[in-house]
N, C-alpha and C. Protein backbone atom coordinates (compact mmCIF):
# COMPACT_ATOMS: atom_id res chain seq x y z
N UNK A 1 -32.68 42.53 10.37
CA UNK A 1 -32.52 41.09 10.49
C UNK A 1 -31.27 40.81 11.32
N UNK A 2 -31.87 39.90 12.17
CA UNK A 2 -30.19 39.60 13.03
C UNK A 2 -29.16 38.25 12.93
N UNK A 3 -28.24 38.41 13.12
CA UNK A 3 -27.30 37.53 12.35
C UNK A 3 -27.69 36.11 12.68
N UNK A 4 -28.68 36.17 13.64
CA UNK A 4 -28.98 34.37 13.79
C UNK A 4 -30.19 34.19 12.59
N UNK A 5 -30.83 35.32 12.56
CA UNK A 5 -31.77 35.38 11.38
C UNK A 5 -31.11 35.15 9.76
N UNK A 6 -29.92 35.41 9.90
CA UNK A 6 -29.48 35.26 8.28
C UNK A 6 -29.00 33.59 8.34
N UNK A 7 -28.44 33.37 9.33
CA UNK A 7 -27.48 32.35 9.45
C UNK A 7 -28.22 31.08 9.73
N UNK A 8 -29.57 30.92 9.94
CA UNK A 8 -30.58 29.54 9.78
C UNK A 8 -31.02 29.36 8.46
N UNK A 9 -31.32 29.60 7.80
CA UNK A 9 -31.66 29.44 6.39
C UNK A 9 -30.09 28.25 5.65
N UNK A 10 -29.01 29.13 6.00
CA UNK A 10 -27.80 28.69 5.60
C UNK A 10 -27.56 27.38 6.25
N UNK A 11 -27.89 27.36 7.19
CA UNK A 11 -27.90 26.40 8.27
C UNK A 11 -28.45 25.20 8.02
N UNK A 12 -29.79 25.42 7.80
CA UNK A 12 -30.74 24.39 6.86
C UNK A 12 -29.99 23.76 6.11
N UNK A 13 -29.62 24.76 5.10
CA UNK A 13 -29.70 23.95 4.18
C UNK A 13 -27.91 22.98 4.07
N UNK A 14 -27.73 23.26 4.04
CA UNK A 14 -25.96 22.87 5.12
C UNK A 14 -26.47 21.61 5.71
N UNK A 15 -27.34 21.38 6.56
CA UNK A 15 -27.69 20.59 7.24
C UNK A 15 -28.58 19.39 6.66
N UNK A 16 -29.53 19.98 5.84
CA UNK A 16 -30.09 19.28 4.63
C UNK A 16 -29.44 17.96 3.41
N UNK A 17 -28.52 19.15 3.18
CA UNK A 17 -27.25 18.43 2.60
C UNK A 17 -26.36 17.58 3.05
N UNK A 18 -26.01 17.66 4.09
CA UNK A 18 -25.33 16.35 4.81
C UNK A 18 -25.86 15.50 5.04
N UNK A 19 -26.81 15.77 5.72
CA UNK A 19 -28.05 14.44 5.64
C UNK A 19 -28.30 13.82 4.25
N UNK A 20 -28.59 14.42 3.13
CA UNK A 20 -28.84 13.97 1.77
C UNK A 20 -27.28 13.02 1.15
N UNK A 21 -26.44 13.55 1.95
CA UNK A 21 -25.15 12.90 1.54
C UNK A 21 -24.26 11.79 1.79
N UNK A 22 -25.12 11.77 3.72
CA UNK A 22 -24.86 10.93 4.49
C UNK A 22 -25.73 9.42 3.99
N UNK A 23 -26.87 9.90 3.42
CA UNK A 23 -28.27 8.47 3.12
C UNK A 23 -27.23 8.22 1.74
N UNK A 24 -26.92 9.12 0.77
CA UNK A 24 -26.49 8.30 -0.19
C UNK A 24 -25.10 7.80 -0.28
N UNK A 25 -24.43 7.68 0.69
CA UNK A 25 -23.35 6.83 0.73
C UNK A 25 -23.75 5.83 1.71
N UNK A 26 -24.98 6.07 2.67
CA UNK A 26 -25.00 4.51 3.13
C UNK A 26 -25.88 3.43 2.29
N UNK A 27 -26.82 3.95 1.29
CA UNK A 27 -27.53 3.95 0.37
C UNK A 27 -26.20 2.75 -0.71
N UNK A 28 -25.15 3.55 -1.01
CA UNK A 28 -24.23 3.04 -1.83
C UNK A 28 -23.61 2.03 -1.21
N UNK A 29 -23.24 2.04 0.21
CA UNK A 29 -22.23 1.34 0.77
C UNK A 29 -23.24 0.20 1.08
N UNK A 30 -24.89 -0.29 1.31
CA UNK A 30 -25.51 -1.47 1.47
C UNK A 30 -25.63 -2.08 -0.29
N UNK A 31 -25.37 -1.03 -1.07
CA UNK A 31 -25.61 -1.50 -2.54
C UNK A 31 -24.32 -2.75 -2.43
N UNK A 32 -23.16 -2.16 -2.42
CA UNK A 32 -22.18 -2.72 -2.65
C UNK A 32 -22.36 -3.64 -1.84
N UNK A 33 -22.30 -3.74 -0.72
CA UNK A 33 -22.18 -5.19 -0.20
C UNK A 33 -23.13 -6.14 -0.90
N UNK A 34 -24.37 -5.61 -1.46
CA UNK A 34 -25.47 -6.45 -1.69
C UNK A 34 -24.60 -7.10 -2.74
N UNK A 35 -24.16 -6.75 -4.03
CA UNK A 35 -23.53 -6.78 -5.01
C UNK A 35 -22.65 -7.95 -4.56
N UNK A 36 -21.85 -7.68 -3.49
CA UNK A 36 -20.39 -8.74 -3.18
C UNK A 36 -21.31 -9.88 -2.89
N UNK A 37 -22.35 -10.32 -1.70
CA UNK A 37 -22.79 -11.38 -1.56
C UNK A 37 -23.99 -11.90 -2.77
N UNK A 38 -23.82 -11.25 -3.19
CA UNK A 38 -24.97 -11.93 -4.91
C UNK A 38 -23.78 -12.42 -5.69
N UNK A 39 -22.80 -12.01 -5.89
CA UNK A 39 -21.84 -12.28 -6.80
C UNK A 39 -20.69 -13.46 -6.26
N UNK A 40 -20.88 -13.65 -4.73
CA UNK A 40 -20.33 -14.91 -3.80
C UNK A 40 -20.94 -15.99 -4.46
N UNK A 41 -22.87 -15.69 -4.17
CA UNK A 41 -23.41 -16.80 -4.21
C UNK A 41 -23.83 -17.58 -5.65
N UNK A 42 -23.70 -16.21 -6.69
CA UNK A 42 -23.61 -16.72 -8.00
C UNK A 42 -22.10 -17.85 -8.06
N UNK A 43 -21.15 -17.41 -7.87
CA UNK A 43 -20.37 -18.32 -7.68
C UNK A 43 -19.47 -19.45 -7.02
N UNK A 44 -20.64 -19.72 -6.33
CA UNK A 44 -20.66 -20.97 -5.52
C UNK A 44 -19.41 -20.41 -4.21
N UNK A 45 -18.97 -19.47 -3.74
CA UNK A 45 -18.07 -18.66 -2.78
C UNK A 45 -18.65 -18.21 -1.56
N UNK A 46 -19.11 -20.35 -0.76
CA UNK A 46 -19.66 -19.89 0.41
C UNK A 46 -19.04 -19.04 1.05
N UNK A 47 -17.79 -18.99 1.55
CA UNK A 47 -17.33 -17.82 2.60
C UNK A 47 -17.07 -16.51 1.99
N UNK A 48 -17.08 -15.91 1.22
CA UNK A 48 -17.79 -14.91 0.44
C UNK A 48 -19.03 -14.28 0.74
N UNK A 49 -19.99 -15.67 0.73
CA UNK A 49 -21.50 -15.31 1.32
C UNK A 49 -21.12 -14.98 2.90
N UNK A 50 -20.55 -15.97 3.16
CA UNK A 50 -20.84 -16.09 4.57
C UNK A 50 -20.38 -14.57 5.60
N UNK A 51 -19.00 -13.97 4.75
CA UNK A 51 -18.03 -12.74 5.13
C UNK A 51 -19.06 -11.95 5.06
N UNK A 52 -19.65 -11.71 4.08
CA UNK A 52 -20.85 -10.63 3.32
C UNK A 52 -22.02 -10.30 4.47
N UNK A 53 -22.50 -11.46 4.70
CA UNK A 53 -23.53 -11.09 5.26
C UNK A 53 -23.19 -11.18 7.23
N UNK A 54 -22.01 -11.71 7.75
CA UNK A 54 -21.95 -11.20 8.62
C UNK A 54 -21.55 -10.02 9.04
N UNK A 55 -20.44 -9.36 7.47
CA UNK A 55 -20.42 -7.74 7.97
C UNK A 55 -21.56 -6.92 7.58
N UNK A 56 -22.89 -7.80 7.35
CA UNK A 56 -24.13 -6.67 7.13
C UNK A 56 -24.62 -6.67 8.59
N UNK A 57 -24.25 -7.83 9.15
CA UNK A 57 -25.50 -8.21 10.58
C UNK A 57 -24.76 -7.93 11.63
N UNK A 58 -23.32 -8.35 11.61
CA UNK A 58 -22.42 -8.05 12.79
C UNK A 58 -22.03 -6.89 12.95
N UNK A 59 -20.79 -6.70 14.19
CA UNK A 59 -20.38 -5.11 14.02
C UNK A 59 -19.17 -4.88 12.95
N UNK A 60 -18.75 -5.82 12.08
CA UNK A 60 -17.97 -5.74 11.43
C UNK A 60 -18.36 -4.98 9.69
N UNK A 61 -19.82 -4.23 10.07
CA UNK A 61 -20.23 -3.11 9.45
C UNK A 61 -19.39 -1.51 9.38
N UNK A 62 -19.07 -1.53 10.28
CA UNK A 62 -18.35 0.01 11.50
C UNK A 62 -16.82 0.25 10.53
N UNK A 63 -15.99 -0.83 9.56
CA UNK A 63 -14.67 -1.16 9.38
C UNK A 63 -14.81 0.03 8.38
């Protein structure tokens, strides 16, 4: 077996995993915002809403 042969398997799964890690923190990080603008609009905190959902739509996602 040659060392590129041992070293894809490892590779995979290495690679697998970041990906699986990468979805659940963006997974978490749209939770939370969802959370901040539900909890604006429960309390009447238009610019709250308004902050919320332009850093979902604008580039002020990237911060």
């Amino acid at each position: 077996m040659s060392p590129c042969e041992k070293t894809v398997p490892s590779f995979r799964t290495a690679w697998c995993n970041a990906e699986r890690i990468a979805r659940r923190c963006a997974s978490d990080k749209w939770l939370h915002l969802c959370e901040r603008i539900q909890h604006s609009a429960d309390c009447w905190k238009v610019r709250g809403m308004y902050c919320g959902i332009k850093m979902a739509v604008c580039s002020g996602w990237s911060r």
